[in-house]
C-alpha atoms as a PDB file:
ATOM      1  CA  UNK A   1     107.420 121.690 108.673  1.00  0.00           C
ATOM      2  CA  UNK A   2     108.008 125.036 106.817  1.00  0.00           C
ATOM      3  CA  UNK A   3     109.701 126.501 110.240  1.00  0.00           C
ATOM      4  CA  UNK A   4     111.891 123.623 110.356  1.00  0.00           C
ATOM      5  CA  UNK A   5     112.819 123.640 106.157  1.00  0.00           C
ATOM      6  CA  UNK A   6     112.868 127.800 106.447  1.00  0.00           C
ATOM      7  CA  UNK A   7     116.662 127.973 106.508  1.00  0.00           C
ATOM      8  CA  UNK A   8     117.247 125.642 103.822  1.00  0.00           C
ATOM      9  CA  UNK A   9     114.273 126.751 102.071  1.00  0.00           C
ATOM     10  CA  UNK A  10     115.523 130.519 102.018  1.00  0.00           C
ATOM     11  CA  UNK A  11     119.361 129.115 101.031  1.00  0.00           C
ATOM     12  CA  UNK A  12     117.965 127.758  97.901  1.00  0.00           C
ATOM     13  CA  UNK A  13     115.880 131.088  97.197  1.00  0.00           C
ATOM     14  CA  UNK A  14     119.678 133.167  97.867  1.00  0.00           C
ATOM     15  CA  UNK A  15     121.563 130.732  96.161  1.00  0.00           C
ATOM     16  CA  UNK A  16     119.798 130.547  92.662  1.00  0.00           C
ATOM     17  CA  UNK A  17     119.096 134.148  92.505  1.00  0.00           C
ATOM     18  CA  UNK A  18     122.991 134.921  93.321  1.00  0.00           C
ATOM     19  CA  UNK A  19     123.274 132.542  90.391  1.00  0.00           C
ATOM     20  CA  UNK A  20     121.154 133.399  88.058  1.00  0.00           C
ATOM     21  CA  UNK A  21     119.764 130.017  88.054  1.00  0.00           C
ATOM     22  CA  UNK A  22     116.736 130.340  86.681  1.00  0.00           C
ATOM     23  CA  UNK A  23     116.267 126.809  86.549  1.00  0.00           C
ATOM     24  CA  UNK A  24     116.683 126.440  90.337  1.00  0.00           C
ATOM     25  CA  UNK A  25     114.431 129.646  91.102  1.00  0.00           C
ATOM     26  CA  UNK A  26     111.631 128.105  88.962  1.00  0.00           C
ATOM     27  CA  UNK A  27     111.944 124.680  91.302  1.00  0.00           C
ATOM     28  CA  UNK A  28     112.218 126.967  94.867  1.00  0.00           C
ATOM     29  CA  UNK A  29     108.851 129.352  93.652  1.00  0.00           C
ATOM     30  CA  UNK A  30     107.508 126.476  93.584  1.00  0.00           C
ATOM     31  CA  UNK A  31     107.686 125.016  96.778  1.00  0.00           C
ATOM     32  CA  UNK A  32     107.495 128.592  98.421  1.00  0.00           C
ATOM     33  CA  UNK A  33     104.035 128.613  96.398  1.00  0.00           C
ATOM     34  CA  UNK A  34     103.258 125.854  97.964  1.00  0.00           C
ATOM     35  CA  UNK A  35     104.035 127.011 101.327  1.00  0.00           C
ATOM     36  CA  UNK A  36     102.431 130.417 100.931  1.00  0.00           C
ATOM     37  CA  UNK A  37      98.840 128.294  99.610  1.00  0.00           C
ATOM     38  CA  UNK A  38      98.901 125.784 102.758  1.00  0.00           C
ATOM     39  CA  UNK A  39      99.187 128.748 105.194  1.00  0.00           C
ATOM     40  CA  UNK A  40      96.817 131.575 103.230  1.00  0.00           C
ATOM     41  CA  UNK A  41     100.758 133.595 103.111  1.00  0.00           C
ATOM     42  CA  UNK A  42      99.089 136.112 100.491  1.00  0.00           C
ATOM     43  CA  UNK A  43     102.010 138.487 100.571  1.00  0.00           C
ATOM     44  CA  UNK A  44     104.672 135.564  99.868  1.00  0.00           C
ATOM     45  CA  UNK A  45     102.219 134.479  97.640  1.00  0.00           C
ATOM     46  CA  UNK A  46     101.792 137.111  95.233  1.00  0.00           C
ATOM     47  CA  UNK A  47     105.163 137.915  95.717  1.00  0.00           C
ATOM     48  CA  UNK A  48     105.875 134.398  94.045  1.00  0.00           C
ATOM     49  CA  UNK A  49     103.715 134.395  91.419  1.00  0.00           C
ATOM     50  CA  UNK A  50     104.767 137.389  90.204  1.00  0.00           C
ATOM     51  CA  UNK A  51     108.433 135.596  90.195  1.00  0.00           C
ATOM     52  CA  UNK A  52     107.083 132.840  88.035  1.00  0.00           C
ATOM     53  CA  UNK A  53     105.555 135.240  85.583  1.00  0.00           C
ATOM     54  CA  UNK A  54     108.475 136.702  85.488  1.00  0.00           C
ATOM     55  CA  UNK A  55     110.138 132.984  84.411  1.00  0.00           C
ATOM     56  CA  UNK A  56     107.712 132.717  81.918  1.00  0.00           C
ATOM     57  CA  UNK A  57     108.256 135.932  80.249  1.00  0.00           C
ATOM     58  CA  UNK A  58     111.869 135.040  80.123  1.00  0.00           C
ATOM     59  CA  UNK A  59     111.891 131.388  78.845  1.00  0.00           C
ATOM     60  CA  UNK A  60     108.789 132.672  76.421  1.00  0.00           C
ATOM     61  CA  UNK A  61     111.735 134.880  75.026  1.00  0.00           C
ATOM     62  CA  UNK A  62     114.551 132.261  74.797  1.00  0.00           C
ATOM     63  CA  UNK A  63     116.134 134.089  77.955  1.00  0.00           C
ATOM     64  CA  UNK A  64     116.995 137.223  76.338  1.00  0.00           C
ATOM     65  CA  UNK A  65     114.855 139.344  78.722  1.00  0.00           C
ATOM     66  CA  UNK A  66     116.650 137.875  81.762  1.00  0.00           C
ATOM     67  CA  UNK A  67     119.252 140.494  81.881  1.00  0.00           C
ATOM     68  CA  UNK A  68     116.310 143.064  82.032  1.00  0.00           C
ATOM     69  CA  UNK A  69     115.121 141.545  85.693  1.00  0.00           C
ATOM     70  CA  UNK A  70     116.803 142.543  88.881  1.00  0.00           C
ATOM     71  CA  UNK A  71     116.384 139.089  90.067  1.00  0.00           C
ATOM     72  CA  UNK A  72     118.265 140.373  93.699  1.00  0.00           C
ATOM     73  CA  UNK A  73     115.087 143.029  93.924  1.00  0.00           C
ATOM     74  CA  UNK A  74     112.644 141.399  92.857  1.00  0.00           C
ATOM     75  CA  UNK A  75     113.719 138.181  95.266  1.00  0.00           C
ATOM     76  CA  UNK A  76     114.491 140.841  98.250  1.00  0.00           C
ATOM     77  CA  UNK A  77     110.958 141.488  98.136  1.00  0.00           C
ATOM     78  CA  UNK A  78     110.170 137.650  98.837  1.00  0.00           C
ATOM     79  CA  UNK A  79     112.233 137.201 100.950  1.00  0.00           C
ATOM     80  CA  UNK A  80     111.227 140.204 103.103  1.00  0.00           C
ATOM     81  CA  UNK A  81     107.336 138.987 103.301  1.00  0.00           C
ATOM     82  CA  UNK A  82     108.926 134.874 103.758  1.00  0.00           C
ATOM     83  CA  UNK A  83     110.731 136.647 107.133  1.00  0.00           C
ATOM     84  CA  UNK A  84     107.683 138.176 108.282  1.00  0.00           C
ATOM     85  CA  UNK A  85     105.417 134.265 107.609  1.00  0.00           C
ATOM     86  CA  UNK A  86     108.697 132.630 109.442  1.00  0.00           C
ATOM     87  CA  UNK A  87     108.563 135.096 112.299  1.00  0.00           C
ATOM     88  CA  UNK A  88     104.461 135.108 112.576  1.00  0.00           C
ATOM     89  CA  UNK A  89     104.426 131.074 112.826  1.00  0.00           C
ATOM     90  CA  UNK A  90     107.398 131.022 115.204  1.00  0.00           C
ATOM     91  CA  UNK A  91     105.497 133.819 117.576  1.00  0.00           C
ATOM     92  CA  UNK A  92     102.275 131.605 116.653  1.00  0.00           C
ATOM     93  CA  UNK A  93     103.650 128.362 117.497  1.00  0.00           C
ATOM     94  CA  UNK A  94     105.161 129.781 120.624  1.00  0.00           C
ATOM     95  CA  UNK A  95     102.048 130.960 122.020  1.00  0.00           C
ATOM     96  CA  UNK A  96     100.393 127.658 121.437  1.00  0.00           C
ATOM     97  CA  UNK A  97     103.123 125.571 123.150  1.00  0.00           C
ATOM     98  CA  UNK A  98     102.122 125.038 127.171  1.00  0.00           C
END
């Protein structure tokens, strides 16, 4: 299911960080999270708790210290470790297909 849902899943992550939408990147972490738990994804998981924190800090200050966050970097790096869990299940579900 998550190689399937990738491309959408990772047009959600692009689109609300090009947006700024916090709002949106609180509801994608999420379901990365999820993601990253089911398959053990450590990186991608780390990776998006650290995002969340990062929510936190900025709703905990009324959104003032959301112009402080390169949301672009800091989602660059999820996205990077996301590519590498999308390309180790493809190469994994591959190798178990007959």
């Amino acid at each position: 299911m998550f190689v399937e849902g990738y491309p959408g899943l990772l047009q959600r992550l692009e689109d609300s960080l090009a947006d700024r939408e916090l709002v949106s990147l609180g509801r994608v972490l999420h379901d990365i999270r999820g993601n990253c738990v089911l398959f053990s994804a450590q990186e991608c998981l780390a990776q998006t708790i650290r995002l969340e924190g990062l929510l936190r800090t900025v709703s905990a200050s009324s959104g003032s210290a959301a112009n402080s966050i390169n949301w672009q970097a800091e989602g660059g790096i999820l996205q990077a470790a996301l590519e590498r869990l999308h390309g180790e299940l493809c190469a994994y579900l591959s190798a178990a297909s007959p």
